[in-house]
Protein backbone atom coordinates (compact mmCIF):
# COMPACT_ATOMS: atom_id res chain seq x y z
CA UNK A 1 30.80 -38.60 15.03
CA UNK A 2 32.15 -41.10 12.99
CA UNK A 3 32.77 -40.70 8.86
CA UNK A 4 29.75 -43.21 7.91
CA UNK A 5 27.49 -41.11 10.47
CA UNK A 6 28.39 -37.72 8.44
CA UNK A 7 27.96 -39.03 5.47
CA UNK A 8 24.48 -41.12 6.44
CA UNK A 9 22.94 -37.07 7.45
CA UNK A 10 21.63 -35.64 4.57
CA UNK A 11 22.68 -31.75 3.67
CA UNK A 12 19.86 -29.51 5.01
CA UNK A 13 17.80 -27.89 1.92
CA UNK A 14 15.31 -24.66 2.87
CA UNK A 15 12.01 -25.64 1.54
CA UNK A 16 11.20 -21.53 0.82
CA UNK A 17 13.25 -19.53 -2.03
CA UNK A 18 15.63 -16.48 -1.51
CA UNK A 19 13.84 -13.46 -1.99
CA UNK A 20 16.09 -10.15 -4.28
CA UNK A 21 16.87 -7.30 -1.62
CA UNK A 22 14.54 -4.59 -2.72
CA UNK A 23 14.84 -1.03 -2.33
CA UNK A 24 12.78 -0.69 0.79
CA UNK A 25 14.50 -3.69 2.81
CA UNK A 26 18.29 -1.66 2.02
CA UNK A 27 16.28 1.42 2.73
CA UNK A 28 14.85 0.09 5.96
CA UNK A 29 18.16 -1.48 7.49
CA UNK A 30 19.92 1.79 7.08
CA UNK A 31 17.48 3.60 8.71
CA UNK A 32 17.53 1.19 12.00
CA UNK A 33 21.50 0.89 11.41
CA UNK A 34 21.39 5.41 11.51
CA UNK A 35 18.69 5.67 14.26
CA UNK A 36 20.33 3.13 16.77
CA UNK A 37 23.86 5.58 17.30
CA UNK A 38 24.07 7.97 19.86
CA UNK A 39 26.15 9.89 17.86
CA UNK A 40 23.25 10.66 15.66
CA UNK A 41 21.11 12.26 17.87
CA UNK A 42 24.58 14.11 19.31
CA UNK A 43 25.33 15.52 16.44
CA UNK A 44 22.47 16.88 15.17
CA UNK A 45 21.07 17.94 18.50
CA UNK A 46 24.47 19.90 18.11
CA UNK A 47 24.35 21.60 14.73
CA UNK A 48 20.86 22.92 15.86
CA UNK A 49 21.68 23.63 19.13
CA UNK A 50 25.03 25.62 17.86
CA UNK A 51 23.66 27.20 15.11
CA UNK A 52 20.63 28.92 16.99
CA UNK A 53 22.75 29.95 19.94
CA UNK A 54 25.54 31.65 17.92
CA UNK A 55 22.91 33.58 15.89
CA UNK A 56 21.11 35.02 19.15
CA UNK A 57 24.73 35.68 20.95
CA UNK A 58 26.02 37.56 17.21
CA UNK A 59 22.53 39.15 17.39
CA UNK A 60 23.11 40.52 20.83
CA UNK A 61 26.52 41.82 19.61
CA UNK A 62 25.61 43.96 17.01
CA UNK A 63 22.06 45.00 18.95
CA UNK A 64 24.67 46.57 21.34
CA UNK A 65 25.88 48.83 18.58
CA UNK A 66 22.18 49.97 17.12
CA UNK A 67 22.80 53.37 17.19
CA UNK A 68 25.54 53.11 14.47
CA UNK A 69 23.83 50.88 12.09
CA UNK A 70 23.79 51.99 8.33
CA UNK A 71 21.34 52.37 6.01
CA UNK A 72 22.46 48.88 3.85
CA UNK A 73 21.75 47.11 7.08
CA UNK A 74 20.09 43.80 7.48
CA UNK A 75 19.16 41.82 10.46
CA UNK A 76 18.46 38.42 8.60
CA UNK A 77 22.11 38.46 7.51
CA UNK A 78 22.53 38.18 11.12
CA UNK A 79 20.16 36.32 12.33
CA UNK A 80 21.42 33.68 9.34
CA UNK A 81 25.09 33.77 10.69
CA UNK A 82 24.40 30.49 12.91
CA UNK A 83 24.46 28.79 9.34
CA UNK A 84 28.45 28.26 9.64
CA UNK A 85 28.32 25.94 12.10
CA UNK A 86 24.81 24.01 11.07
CA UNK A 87 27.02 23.21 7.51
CA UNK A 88 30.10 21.82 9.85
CA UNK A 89 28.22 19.80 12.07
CA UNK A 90 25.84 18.34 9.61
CA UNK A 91 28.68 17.82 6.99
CA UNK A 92 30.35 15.34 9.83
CA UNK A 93 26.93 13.81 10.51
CA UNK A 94 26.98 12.98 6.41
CA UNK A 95 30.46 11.65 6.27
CA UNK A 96 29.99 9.78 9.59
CA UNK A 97 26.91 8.10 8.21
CA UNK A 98 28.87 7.30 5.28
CA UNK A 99 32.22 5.83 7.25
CA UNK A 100 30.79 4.64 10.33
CA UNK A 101 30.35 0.89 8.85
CA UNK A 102 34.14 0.66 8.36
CA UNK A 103 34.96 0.99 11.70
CA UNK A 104 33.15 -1.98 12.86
CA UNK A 105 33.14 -4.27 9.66
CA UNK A 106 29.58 -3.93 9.27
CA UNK A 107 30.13 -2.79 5.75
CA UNK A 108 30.59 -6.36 4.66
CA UNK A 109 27.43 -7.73 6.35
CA UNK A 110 25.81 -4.96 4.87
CA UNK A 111 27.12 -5.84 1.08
CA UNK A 112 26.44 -9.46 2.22
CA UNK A 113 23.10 -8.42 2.00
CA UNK A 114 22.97 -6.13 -0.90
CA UNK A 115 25.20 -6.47 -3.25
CA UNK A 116 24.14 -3.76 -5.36
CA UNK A 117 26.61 -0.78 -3.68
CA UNK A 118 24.66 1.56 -5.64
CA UNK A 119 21.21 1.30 -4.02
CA UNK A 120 23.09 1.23 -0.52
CA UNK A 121 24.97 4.45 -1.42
CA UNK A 122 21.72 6.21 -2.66
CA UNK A 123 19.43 4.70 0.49
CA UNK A 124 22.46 6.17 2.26
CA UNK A 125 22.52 9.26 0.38
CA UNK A 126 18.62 9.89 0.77
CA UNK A 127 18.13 9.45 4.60
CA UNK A 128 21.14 12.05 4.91
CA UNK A 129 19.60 14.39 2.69
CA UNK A 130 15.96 13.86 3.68
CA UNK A 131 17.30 14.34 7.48
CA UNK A 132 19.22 17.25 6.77
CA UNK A 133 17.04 19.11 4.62
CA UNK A 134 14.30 18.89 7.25
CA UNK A 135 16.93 19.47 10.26
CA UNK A 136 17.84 22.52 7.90
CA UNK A 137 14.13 23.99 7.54
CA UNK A 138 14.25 23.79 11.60
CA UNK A 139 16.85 25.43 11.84
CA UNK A 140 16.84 28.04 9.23
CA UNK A 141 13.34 29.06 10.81
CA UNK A 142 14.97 29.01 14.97
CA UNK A 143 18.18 31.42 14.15
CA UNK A 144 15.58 33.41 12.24
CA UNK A 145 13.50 33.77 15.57
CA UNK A 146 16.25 33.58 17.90
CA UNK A 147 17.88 36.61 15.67
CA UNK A 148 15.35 38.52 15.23
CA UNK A 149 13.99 38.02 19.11
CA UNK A 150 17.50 39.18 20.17
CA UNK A 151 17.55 42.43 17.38
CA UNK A 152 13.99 43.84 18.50
């Protein structure tokens, strides 16, 4: 192309206005951006698997040993023990959620979008915690029944 041809082509101008990011369009995209990893699914699939298997297994332990039990005994402190390793694996889910963007350089697309690092952190901060706390009731409620299955 030649210099008068670039200059004869006029600039091209959107006929429809920018619309503001709002809280439900950050919202959204971080929930398809958390829902397309397989490392999500991994690693919650192996808090909860973890957790409920280690209660039932330390259930079995101490059901072997029923005839020494003390008075002060009690089986939902067992039952509850698979909690150690539901607070490891869903502490990496949280900080992988919050770090994973880095990695790729998706963090700047995603400010590119919305500016406002604020409502990304807290859209980020409320899928983990809505997740988790629901993933927790789950939970809680299997190494309760897999403990208490296991203790009689």
């Amino acid at each position: 192309m030649t210099t008068e041809r670039m200059a004869a082509i006029a600039p091209f101008i959107s006929s429809t206005t920018p619309r503001p990011t709002r809280l439900v369009d950050t919202l959204y995209s971080e929930w398809v951006k958390l829902t397309t990893l397989r490392s999500t699914y991994l690693t919650l699939a192996l808090g909860l698997v973890l957790s409920i298997a280690s209660s039932a297994l330390v259930g079995l332990a101490i059901a072997s040993t029923q005839d020494t039990w003390s008075a002060d005994f009690h089986p939902v402190t067992i039952s509850m023990f698979g909690n150690i390793f539901a607070l490891i694996t869903y502490s990496v889910f949280g900080v992988l959620v919050m770090t994973r963007e880095y990695s790729s350089g998706l963090v700047r697309v995603t400010l590119a979008g919305t500016p406002a690092r604020g409502r990304v952190l807290f859209t980020k901060l409320a899928l983990v915690g809505l997740i988790i706390l629901v993933l927790g009731i789950f939970t809680t409620v299997g190494m309760f029944l897999a403990g208490q299955a296991v203790l009689g």
